[in-house]
N, C-alpha and C. Protein backbone atom coordinates (compact mmCIF):
# COMPACT_ATOMS: atom_id res chain seq x y z
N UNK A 1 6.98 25.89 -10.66
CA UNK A 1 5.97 25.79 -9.62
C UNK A 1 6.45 24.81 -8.56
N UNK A 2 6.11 24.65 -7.28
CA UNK A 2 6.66 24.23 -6.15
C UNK A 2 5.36 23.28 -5.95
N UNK A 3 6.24 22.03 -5.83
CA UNK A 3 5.00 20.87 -5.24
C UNK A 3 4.61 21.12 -3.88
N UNK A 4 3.21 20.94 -4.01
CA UNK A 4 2.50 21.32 -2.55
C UNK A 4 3.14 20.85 -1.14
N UNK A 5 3.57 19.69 -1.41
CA UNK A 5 4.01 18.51 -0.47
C UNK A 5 5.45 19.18 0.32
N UNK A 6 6.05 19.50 -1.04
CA UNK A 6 7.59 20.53 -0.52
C UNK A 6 6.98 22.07 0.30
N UNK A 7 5.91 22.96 -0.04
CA UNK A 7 5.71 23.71 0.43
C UNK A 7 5.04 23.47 1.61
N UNK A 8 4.37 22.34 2.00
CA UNK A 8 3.65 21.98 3.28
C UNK A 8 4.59 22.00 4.35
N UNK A 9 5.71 21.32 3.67
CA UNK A 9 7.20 20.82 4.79
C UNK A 9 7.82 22.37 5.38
N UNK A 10 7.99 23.01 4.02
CA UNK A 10 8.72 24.34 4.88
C UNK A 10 7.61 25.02 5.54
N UNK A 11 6.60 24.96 5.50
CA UNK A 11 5.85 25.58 6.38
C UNK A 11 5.69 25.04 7.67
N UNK A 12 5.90 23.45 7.65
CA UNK A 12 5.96 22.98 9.17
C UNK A 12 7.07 23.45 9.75
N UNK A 13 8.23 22.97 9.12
CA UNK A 13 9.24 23.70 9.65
C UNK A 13 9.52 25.36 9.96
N UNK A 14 8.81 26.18 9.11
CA UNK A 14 9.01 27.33 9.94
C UNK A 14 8.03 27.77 11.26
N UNK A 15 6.81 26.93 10.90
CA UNK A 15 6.12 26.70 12.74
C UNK A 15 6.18 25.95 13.72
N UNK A 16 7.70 25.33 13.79
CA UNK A 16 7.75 24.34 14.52
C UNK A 16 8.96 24.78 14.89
N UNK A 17 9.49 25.77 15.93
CA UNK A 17 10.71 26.37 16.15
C UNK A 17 11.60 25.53 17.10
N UNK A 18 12.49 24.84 16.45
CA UNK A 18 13.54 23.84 17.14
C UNK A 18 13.75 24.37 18.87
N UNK A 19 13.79 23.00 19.69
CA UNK A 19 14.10 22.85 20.98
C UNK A 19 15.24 23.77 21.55
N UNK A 20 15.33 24.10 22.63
CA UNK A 20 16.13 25.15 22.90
C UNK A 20 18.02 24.47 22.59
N UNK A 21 18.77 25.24 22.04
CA UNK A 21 20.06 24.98 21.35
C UNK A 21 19.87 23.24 20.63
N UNK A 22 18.97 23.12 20.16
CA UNK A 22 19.10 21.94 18.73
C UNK A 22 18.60 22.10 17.78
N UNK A 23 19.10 21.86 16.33
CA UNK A 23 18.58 22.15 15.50
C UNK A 23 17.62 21.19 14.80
N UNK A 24 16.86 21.40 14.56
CA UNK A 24 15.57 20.66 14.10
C UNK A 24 15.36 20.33 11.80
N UNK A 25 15.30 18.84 12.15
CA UNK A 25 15.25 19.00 10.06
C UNK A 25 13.56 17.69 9.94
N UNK A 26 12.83 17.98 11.28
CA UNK A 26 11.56 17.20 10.86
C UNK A 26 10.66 18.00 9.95
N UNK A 27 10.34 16.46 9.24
CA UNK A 27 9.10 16.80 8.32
C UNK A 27 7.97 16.05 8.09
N UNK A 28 7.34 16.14 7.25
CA UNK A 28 6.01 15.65 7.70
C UNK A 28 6.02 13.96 6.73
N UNK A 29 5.87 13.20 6.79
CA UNK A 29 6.19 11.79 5.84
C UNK A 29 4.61 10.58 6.10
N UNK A 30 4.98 9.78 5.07
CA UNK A 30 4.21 8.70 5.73
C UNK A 30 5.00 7.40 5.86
N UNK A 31 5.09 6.16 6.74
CA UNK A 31 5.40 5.39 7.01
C UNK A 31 4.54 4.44 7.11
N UNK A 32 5.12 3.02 6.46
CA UNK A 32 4.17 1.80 6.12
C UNK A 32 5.12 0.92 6.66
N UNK A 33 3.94 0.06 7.32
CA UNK A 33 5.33 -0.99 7.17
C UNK A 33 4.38 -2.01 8.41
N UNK A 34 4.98 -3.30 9.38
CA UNK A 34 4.80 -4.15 10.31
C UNK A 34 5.29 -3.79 11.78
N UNK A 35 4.22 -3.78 12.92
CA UNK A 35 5.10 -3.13 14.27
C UNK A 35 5.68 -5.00 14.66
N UNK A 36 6.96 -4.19 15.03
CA UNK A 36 7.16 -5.31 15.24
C UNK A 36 7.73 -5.08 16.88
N UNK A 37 7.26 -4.14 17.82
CA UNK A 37 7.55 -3.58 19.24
C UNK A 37 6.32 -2.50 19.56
N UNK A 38 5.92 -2.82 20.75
CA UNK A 38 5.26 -1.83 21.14
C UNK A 38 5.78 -1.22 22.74
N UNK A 39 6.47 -0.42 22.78
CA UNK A 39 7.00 -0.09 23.91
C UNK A 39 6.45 1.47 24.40
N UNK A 40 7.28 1.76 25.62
CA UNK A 40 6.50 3.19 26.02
C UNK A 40 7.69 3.84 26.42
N UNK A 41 7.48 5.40 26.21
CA UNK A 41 8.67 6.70 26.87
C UNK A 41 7.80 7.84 27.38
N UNK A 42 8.67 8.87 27.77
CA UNK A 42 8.50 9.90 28.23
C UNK A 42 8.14 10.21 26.64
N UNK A 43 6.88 11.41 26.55
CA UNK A 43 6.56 12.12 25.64
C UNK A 43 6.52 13.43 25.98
N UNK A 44 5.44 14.17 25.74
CA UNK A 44 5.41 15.53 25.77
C UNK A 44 4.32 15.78 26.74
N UNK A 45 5.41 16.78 27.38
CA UNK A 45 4.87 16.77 29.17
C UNK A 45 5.16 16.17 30.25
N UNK A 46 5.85 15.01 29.43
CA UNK A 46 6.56 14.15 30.25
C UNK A 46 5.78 12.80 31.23
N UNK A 47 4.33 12.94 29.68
CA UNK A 47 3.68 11.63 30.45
C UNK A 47 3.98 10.50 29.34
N UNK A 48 3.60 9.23 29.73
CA UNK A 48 3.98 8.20 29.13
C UNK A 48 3.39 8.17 27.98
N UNK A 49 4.00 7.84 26.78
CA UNK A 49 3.29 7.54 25.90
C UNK A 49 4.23 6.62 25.19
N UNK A 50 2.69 5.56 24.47
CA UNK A 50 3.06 4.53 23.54
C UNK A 50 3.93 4.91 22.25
N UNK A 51 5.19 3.80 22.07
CA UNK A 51 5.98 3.97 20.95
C UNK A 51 5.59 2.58 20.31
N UNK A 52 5.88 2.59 19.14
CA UNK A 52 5.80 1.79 17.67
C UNK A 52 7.37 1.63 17.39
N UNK A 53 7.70 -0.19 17.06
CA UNK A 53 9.06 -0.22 16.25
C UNK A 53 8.44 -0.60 14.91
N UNK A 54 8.57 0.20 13.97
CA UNK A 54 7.64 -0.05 12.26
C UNK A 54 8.84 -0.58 11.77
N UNK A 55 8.29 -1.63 10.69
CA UNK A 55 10.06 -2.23 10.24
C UNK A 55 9.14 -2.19 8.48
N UNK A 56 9.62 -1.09 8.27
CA UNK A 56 9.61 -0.51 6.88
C UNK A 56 9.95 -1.14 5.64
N UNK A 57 10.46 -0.70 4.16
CA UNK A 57 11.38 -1.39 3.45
C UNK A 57 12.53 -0.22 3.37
N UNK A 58 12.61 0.37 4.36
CA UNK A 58 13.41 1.56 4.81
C UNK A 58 14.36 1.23 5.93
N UNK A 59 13.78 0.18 6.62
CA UNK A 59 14.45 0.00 8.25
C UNK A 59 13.62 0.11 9.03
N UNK A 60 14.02 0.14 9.92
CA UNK A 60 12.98 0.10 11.15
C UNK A 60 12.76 1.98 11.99
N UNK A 61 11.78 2.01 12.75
CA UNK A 61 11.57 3.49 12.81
C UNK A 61 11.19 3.34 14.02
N UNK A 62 11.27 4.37 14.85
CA UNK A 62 10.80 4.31 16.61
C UNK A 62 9.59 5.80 16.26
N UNK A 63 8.36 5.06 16.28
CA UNK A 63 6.97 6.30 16.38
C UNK A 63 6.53 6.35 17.59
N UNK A 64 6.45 7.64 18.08
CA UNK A 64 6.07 8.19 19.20
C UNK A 64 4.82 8.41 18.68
N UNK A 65 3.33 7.61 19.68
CA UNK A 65 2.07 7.73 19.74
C UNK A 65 1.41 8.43 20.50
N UNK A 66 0.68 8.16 21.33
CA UNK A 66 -0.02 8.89 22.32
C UNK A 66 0.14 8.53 23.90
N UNK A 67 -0.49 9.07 24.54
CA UNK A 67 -0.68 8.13 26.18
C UNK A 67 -1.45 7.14 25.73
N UNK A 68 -1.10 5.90 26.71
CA UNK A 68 -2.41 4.97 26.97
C UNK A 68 -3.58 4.64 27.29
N UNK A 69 -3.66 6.39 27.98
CA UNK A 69 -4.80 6.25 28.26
C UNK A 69 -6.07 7.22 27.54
N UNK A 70 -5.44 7.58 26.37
CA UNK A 70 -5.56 8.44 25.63
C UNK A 70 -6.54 7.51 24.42
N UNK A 71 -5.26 6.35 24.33
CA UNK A 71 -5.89 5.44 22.88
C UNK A 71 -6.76 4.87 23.74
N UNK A 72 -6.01 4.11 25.38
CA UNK A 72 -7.74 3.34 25.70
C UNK A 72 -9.59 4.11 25.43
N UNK A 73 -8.97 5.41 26.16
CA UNK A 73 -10.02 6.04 26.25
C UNK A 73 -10.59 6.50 25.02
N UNK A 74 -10.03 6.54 23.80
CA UNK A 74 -10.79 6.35 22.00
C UNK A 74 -10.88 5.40 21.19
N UNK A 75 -10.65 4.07 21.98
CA UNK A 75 -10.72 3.07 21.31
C UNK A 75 -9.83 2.58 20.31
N UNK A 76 -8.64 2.93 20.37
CA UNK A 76 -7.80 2.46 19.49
C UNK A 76 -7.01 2.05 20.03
N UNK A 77 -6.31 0.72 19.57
CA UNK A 77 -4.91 0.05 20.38
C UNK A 77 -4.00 -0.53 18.60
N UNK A 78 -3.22 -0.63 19.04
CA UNK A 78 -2.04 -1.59 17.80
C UNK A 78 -1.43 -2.47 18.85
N UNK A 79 -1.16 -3.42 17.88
CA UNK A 79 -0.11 -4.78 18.76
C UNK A 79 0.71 -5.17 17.88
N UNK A 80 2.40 -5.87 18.25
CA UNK A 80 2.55 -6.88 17.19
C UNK A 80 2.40 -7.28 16.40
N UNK A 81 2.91 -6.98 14.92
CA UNK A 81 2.37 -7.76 14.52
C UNK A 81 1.46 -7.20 13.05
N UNK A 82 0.04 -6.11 13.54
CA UNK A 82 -0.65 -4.79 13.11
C UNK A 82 0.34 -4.51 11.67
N UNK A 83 -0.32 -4.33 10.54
CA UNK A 83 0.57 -3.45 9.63
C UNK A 83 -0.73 -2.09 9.82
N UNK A 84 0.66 -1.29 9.93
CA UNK A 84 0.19 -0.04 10.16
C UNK A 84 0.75 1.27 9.03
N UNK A 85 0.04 2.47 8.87
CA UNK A 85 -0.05 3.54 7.99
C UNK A 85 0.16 4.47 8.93
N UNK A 86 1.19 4.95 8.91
CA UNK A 86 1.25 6.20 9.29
C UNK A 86 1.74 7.77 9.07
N UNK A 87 1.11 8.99 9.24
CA UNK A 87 1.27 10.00 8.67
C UNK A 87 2.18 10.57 10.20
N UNK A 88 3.86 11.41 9.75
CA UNK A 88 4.78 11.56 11.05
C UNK A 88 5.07 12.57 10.40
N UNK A 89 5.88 13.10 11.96
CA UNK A 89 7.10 14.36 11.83
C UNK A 89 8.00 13.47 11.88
N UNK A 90 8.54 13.40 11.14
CA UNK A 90 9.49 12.60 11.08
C UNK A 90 10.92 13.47 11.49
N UNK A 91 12.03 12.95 12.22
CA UNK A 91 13.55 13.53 11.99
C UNK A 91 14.41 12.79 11.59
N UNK A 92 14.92 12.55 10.52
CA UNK A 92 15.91 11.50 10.09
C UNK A 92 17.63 11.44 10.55
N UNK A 93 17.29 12.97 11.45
CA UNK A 93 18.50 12.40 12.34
C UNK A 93 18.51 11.23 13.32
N UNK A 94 17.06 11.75 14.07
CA UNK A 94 17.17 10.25 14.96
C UNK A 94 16.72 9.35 14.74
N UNK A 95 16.22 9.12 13.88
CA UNK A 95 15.10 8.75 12.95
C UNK A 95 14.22 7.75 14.17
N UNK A 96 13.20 8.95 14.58
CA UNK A 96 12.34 9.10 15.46
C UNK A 96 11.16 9.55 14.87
N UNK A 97 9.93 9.07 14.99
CA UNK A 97 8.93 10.19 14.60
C UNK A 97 7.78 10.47 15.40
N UNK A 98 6.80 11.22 15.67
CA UNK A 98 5.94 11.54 16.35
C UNK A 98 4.82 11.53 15.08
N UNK A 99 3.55 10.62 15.74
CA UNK A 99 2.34 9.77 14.91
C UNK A 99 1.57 11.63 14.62
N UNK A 100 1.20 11.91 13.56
CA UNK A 100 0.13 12.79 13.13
C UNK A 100 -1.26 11.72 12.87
N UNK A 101 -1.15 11.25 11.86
CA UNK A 101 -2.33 10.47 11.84
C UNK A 101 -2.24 8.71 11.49
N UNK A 102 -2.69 7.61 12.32
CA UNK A 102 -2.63 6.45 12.48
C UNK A 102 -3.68 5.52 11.69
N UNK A 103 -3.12 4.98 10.69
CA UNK A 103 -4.08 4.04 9.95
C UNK A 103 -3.55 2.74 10.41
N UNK A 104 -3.96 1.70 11.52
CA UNK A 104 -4.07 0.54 11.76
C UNK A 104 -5.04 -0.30 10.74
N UNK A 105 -3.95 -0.78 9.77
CA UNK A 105 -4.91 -1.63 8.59
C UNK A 105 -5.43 -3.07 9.19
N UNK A 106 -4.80 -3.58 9.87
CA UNK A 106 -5.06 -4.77 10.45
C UNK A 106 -6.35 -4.71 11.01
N UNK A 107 -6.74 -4.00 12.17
CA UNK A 107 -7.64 -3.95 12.84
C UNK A 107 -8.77 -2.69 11.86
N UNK A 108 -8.19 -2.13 10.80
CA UNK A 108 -9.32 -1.30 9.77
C UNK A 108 -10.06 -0.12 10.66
N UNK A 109 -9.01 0.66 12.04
CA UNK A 109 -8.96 2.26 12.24
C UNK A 109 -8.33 3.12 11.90
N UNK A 110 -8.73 4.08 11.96
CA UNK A 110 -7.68 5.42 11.71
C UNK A 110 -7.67 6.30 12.78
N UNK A 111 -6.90 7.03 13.29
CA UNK A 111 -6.98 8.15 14.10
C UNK A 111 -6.12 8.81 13.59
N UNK A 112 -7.02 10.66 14.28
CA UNK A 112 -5.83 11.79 14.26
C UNK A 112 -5.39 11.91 15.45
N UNK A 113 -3.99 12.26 15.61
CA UNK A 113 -3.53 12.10 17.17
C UNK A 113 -2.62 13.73 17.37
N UNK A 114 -2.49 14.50 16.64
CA UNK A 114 -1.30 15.79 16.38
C UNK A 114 -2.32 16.39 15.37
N UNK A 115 -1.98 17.98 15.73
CA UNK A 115 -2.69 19.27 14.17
C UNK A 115 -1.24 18.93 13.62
N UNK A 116 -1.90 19.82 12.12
CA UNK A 116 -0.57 20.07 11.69
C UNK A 116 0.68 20.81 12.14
N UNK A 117 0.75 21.44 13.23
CA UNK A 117 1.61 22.19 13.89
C UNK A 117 1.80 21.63 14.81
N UNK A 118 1.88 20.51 15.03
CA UNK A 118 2.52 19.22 15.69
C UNK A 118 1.79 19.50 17.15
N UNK A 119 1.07 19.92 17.67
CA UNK A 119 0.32 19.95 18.94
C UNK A 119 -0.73 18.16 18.87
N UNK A 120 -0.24 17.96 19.99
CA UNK A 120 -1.03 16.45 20.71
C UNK A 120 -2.59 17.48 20.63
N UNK A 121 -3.41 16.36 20.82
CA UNK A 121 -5.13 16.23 20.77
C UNK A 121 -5.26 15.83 22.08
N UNK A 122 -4.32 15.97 22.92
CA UNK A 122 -4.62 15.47 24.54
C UNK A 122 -4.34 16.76 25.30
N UNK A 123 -4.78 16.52 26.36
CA UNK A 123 -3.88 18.00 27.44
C UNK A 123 -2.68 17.45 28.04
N UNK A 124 -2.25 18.50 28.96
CA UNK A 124 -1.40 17.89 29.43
C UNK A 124 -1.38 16.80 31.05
N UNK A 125 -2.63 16.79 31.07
CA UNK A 125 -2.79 15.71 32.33
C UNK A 125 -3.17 14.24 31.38
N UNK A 126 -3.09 14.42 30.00
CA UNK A 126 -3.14 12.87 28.93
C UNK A 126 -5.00 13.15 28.85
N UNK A 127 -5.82 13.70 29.00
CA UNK A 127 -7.42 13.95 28.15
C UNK A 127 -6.91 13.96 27.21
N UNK A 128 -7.95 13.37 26.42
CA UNK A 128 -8.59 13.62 24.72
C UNK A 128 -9.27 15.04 24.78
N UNK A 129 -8.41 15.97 24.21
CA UNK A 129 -9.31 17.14 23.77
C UNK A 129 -9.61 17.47 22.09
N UNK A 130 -9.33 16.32 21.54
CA UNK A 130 -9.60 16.43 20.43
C UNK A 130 -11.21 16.61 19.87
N UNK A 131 -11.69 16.60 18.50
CA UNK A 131 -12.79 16.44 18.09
C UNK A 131 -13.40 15.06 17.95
N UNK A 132 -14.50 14.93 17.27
CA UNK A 132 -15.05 13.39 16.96
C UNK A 132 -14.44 12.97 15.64
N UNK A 133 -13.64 14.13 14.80
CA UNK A 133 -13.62 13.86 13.74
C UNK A 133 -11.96 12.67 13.97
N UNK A 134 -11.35 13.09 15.10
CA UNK A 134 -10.15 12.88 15.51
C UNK A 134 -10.26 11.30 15.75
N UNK A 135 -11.52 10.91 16.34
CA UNK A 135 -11.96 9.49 17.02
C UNK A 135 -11.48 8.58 15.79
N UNK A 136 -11.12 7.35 15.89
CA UNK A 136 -11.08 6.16 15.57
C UNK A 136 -12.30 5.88 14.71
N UNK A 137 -11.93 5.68 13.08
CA UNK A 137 -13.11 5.55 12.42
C UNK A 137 -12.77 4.17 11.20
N UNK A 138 -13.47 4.00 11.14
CA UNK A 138 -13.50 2.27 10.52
C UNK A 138 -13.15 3.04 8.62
N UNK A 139 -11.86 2.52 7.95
CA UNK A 139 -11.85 2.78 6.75
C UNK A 139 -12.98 2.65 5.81
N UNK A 140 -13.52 2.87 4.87
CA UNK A 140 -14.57 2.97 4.00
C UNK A 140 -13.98 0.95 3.14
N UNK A 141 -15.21 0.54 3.09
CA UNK A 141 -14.82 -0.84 2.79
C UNK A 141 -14.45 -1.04 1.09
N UNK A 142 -13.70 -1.55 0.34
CA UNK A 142 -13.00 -1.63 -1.04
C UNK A 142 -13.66 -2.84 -1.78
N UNK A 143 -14.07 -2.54 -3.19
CA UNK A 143 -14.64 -3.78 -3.64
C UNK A 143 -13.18 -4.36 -4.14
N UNK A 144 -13.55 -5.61 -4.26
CA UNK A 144 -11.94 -6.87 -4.81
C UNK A 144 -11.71 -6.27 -6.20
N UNK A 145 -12.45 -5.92 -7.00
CA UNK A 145 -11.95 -5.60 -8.25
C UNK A 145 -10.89 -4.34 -8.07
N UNK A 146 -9.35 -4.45 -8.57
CA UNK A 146 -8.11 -3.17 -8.33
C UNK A 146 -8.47 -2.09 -7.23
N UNK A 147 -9.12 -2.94 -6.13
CA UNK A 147 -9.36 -2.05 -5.03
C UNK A 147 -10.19 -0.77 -4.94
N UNK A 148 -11.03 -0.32 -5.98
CA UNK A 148 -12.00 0.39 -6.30
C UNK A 148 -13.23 0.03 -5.52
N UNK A 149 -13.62 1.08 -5.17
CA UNK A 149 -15.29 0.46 -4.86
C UNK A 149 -16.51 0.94 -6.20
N UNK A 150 -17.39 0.19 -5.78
CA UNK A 150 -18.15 0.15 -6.86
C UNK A 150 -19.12 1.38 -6.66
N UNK A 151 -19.19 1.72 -8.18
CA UNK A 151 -20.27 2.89 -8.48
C UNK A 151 -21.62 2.56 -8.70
N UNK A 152 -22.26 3.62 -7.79
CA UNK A 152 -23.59 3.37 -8.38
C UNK A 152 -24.13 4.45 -9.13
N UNK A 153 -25.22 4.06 -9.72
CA UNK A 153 -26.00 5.34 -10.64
C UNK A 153 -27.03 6.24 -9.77
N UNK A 154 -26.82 7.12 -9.47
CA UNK A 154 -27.91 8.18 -8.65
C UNK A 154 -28.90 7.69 -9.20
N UNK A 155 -30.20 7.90 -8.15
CA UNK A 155 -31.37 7.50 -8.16
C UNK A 155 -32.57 8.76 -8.90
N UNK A 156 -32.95 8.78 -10.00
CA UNK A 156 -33.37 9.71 -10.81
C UNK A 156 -35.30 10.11 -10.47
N UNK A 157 -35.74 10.55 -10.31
CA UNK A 157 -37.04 10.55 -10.06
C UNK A 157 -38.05 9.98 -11.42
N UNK A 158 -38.68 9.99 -11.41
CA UNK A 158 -39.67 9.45 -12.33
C UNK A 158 -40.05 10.41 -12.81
N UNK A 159 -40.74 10.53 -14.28
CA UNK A 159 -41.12 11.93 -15.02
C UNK A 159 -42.74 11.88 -14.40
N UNK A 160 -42.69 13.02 -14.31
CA UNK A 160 -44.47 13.29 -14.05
C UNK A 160 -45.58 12.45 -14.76
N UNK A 161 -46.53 11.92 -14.76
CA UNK A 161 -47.25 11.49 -15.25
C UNK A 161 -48.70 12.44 -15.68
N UNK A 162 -48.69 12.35 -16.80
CA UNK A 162 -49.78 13.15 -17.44
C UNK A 162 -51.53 13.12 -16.74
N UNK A 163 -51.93 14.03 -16.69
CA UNK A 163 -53.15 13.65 -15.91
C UNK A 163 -53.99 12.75 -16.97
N UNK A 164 -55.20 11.97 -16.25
CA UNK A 164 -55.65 11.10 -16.93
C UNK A 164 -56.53 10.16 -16.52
C-alpha cells in the first residue's frame, strides 16, 4: 500500500506541469524552524512578494510568501526573529519554496496562502480572492499538561421527573 503523503506528492507533481524547458522535482513539505530575514522578490505575475530566510535544523531555506499587500490587507505579518510552521512546494534543487500554508507560532496565526495545485489566493493585480476560511486564524489554545487540551464531559440532560 502507498503512503498517502507519497501519493499526494505525485499527484502535485503531475498537476503542476514544469516551466517552459525546466524540469521541475517540487513537492509538497513542511518547514520549521526561526526567520531569520525577511526580504522581498518578484513572484508570480511579477508583483512583489514577501520572502522568509527559515534557518531550519536542515539549513536555511528562501520561502516565497505573498504580496504585502496581500498579508497587510489579512492581517498577517512575520518578522525576525517569529518561529514559524510552514506547509511548501518545496524544490530542493534551489532549495526555494513557495508558502501553501503559514503557521506563525510566535504571534499564534495561521494562514492559507496557495490551493493545493499551487495557485496564489490573490489575483493578479495582488487582491485577496481567497475565502474566510483562508484568513488568519488564532491556533486553538493547549493546556500545559503534554500539550493536550483538556476534555470535558458533554452536558447530559436531566431524566424526566415523575409527575407529582
Amino acid at each position: 500500500m502507498i503512503p498517502a503523503y507519497l501519493l499526494l506528492s505525485v499527484l502535485l507533481l503531475a498537476a503542476s506541469p514544469p516551466a517552459a524547458g525546466a524540469e521541475t522535482t517540487t513537492v509538497l513539505r513542511t518547514l520549521e524552524g526561526k526567520v531569520t530575514e525577511v526580504g522581498q522578490t518578484s513572484g508570480e505575475g511579477e508583483l512583489p512578494v514577501v520572502t522568509l530566510k527559515l534557518r531550519t535544523g536542515e539549513g536555511d531555506f528562501q520561502i516565497v510568501v505573498a504580496p504585502p499587500a496581500v498579508l497587510s490587507d489579512i492581517g498577517f505579518s512575520v518578522a525576525v526573529g517569529d518561529q514559524v510552521r510552514a506547509r511548501v512546494f518545496f524544490d530542493p534543487n534551489l532549495r526555494q519554496a513557495y508558502a501553501q500554508k503559514l503557521l506563525n507560532q510566535s504571534q499564534d496565526l495561521m494562514v492559507r496562502l496557495r490551493t493545493l495545485r499551487h495557485e496564489p489566493l490573490w489575483d493578479a493585480a495582488g487582491n485577496w480572492q481567497g475565502s474566510p476560511t483562508g484568513l488568519p486564524t488564532r491556533a486553538a489554545p493547549q493546556s500545559r499538561r503534554g500539550g493536550r487540551s483538556e476534555r470535558t464531559k458533554p452536558e447530559r440532560p436531566a431524566p424526566p421527573r415523575p409527575p407529582g
